[in-house]
C-alpha atoms as a PDB file:
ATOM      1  CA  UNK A   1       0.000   0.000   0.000  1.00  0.00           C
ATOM      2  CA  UNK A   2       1.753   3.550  -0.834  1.00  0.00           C
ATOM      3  CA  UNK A   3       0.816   6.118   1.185  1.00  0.00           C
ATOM      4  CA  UNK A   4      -0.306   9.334  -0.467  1.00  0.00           C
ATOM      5  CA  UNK A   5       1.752  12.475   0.823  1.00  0.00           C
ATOM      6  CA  UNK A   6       0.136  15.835   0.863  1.00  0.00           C
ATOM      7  CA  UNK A   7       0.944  18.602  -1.252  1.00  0.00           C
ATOM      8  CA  UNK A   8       3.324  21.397   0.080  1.00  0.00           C
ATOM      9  CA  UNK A   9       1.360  24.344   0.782  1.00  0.00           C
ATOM     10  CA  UNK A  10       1.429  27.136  -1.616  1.00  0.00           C
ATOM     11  CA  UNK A  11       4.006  29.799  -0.738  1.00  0.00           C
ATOM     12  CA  UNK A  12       2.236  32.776  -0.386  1.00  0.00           C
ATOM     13  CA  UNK A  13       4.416  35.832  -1.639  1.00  0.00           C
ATOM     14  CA  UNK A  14       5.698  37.978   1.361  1.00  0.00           C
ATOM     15  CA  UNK A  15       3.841  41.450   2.266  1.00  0.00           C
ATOM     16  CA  UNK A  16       5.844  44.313   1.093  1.00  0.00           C
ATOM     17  CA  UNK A  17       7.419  46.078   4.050  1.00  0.00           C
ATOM     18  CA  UNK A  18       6.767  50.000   4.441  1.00  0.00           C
ATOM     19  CA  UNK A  19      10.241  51.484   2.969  1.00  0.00           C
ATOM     20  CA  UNK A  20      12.691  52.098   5.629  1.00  0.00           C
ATOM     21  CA  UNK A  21      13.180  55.536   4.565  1.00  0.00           C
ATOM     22  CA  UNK A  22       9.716  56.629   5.060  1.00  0.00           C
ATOM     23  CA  UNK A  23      10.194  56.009   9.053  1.00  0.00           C
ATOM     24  CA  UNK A  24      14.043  57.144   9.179  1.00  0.00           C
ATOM     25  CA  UNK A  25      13.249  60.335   7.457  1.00  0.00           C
ATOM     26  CA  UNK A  26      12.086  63.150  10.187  1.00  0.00           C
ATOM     27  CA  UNK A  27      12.238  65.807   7.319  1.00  0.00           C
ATOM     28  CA  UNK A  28       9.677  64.266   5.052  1.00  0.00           C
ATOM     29  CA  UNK A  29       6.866  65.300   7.366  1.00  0.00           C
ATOM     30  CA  UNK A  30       5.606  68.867   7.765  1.00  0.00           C
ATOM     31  CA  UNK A  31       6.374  69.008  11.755  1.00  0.00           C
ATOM     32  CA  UNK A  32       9.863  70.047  13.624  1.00  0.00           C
ATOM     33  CA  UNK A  33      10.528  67.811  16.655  1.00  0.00           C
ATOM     34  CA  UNK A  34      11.713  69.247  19.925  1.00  0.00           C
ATOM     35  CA  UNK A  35      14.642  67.656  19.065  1.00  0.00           C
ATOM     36  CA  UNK A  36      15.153  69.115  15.498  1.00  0.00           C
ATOM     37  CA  UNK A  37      14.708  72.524  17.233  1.00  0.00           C
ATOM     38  CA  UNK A  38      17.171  71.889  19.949  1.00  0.00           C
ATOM     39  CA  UNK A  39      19.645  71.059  17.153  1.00  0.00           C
ATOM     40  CA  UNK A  40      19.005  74.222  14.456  1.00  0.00           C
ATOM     41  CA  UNK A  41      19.474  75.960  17.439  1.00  0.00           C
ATOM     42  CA  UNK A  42      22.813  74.389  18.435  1.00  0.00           C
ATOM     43  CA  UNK A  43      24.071  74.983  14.961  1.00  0.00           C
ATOM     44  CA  UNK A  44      23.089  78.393  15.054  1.00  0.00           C
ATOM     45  CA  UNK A  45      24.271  79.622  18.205  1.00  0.00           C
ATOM     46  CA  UNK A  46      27.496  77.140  19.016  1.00  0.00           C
ATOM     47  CA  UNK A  47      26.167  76.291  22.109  1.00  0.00           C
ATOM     48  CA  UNK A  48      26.165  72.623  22.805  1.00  0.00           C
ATOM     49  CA  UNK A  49      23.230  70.349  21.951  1.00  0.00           C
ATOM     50  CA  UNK A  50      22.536  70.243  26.322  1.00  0.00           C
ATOM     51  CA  UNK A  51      22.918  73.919  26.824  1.00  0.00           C
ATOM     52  CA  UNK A  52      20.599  74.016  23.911  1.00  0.00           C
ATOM     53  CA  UNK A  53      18.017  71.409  25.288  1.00  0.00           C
ATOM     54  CA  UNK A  54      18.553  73.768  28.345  1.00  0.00           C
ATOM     55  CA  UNK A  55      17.538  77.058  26.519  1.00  0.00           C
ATOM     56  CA  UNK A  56      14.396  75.705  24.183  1.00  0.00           C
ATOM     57  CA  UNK A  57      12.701  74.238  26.995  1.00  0.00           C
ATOM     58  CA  UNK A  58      13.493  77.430  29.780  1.00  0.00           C
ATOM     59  CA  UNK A  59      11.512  79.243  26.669  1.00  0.00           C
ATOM     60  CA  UNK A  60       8.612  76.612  25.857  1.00  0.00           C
ATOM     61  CA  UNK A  61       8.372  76.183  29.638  1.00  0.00           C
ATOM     62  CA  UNK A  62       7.889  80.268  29.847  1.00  0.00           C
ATOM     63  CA  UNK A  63       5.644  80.370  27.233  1.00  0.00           C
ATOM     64  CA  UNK A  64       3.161  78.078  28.719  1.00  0.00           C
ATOM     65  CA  UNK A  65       3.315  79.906  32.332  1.00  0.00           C
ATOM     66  CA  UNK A  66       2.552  82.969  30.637  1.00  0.00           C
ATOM     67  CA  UNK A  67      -0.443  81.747  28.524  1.00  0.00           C
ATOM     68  CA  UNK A  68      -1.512  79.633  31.722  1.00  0.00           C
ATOM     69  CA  UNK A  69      -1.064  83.002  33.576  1.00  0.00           C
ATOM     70  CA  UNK A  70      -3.427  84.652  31.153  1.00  0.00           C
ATOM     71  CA  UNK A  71      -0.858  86.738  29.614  1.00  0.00           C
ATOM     72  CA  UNK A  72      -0.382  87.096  25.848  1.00  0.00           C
ATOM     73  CA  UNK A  73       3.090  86.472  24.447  1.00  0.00           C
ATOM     74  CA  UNK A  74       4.996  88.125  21.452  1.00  0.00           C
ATOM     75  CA  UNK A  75       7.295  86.391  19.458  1.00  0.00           C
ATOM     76  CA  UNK A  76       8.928  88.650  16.823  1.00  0.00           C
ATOM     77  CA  UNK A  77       8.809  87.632  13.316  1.00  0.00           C
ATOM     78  CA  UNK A  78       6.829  84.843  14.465  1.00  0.00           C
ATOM     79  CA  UNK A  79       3.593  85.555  15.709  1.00  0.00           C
ATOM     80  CA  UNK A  80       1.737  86.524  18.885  1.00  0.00           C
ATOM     81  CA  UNK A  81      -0.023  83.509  21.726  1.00  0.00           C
ATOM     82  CA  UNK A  82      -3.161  85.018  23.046  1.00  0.00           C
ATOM     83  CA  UNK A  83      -6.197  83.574  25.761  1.00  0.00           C
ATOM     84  CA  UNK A  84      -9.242  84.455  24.226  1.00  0.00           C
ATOM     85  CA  UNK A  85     -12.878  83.896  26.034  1.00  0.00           C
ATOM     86  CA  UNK A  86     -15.382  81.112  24.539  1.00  0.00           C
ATOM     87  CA  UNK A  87     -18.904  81.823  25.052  1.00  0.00           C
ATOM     88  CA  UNK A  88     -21.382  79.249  26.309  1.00  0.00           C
ATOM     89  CA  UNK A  89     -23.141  77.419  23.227  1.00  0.00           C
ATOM     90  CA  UNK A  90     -25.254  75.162  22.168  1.00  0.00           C
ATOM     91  CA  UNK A  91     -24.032  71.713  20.710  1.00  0.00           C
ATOM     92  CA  UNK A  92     -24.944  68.588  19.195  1.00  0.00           C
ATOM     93  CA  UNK A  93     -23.852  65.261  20.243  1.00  0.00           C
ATOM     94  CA  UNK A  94     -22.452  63.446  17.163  1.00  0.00           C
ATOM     95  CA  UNK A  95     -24.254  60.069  16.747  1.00  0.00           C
ATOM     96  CA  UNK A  96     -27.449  60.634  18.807  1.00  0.00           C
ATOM     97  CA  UNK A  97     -28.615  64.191  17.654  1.00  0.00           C
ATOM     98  CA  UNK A  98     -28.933  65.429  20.901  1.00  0.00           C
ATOM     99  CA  UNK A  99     -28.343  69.214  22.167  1.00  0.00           C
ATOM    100  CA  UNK A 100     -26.095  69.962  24.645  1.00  0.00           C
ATOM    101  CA  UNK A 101     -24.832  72.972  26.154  1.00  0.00           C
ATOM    102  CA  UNK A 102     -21.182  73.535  26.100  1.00  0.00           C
ATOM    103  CA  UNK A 103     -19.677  75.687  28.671  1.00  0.00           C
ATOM    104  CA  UNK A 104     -17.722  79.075  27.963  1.00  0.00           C
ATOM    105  CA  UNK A 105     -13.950  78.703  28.087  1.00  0.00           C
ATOM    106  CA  UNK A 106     -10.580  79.696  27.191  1.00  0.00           C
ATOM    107  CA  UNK A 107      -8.993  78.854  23.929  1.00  0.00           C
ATOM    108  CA  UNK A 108      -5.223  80.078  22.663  1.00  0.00           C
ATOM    109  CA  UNK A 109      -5.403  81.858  19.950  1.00  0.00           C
ATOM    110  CA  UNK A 110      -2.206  82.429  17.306  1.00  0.00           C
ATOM    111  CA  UNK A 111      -2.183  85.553  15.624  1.00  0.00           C
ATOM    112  CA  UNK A 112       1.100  85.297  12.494  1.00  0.00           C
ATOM    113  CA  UNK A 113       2.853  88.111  12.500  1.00  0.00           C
ATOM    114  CA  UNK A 114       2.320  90.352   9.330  1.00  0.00           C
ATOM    115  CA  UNK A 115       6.406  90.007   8.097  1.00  0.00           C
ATOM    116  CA  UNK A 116       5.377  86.268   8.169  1.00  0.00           C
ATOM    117  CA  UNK A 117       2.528  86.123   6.662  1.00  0.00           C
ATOM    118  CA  UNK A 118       3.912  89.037   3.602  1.00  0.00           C
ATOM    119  CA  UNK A 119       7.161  85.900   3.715  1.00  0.00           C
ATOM    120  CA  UNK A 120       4.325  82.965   3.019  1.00  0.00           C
END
């Protein structure tokens, strides 16, 4: 009696892995890391990368207190971080239909500063 053997499976061809490049590449998006900050600003001022580190988070660090604080912040060239006042409205709930009230708030606004936005 011969016994009957079964057929190898069927190789199935491999996915196709994401490029490597797409994940290495920090530059191809449209966002600067902390960390792509901290180093522009190390080449530009000679400082190390630490004392750099140091300096961009002392001035994200006092740019939050001062919004926090209620205060509005200038940053030449750049723009200008504001607290502006929400009023109470009147909502829907997505799925169900239903109105809600939402409270009144505080937002932060971003106002680009007009030599940036004539540079655009």
């Amino acid at each position: 009696m011969t016994k009957k053997t079964a057929k190898p499976a069927a190789k199935k061809p491999a996915a196709k892995a994401a490029p490597a490049a797409a994940k290495a590449a920090p530059s191809a998006s449209n966002k600067v890391a902390k960390t792509q900050l901290v180093e522009m600003v190390a080449d530009k001022t000679g400082l190390t990368k630490k004392q750099s580190e140091e300096a961009v988070s002392a001035m994200l660090d006092a740019v939050v207190s001062s919004i926090k604080g209620g205060q509005s912040v200038g940053l030449p060239g750049l723009g200008t971080l504001s607290v502006k006042d929400t009023a109470a409205r009147t909502g829907v709930r997505p799925g169900t239909s239903e109105k809600i009230q939402i409270p009144a708030g505080k937002k932060v606004a971003f106002k680009v500063a007009s030599t940036l936005k004539g540079n655009l």
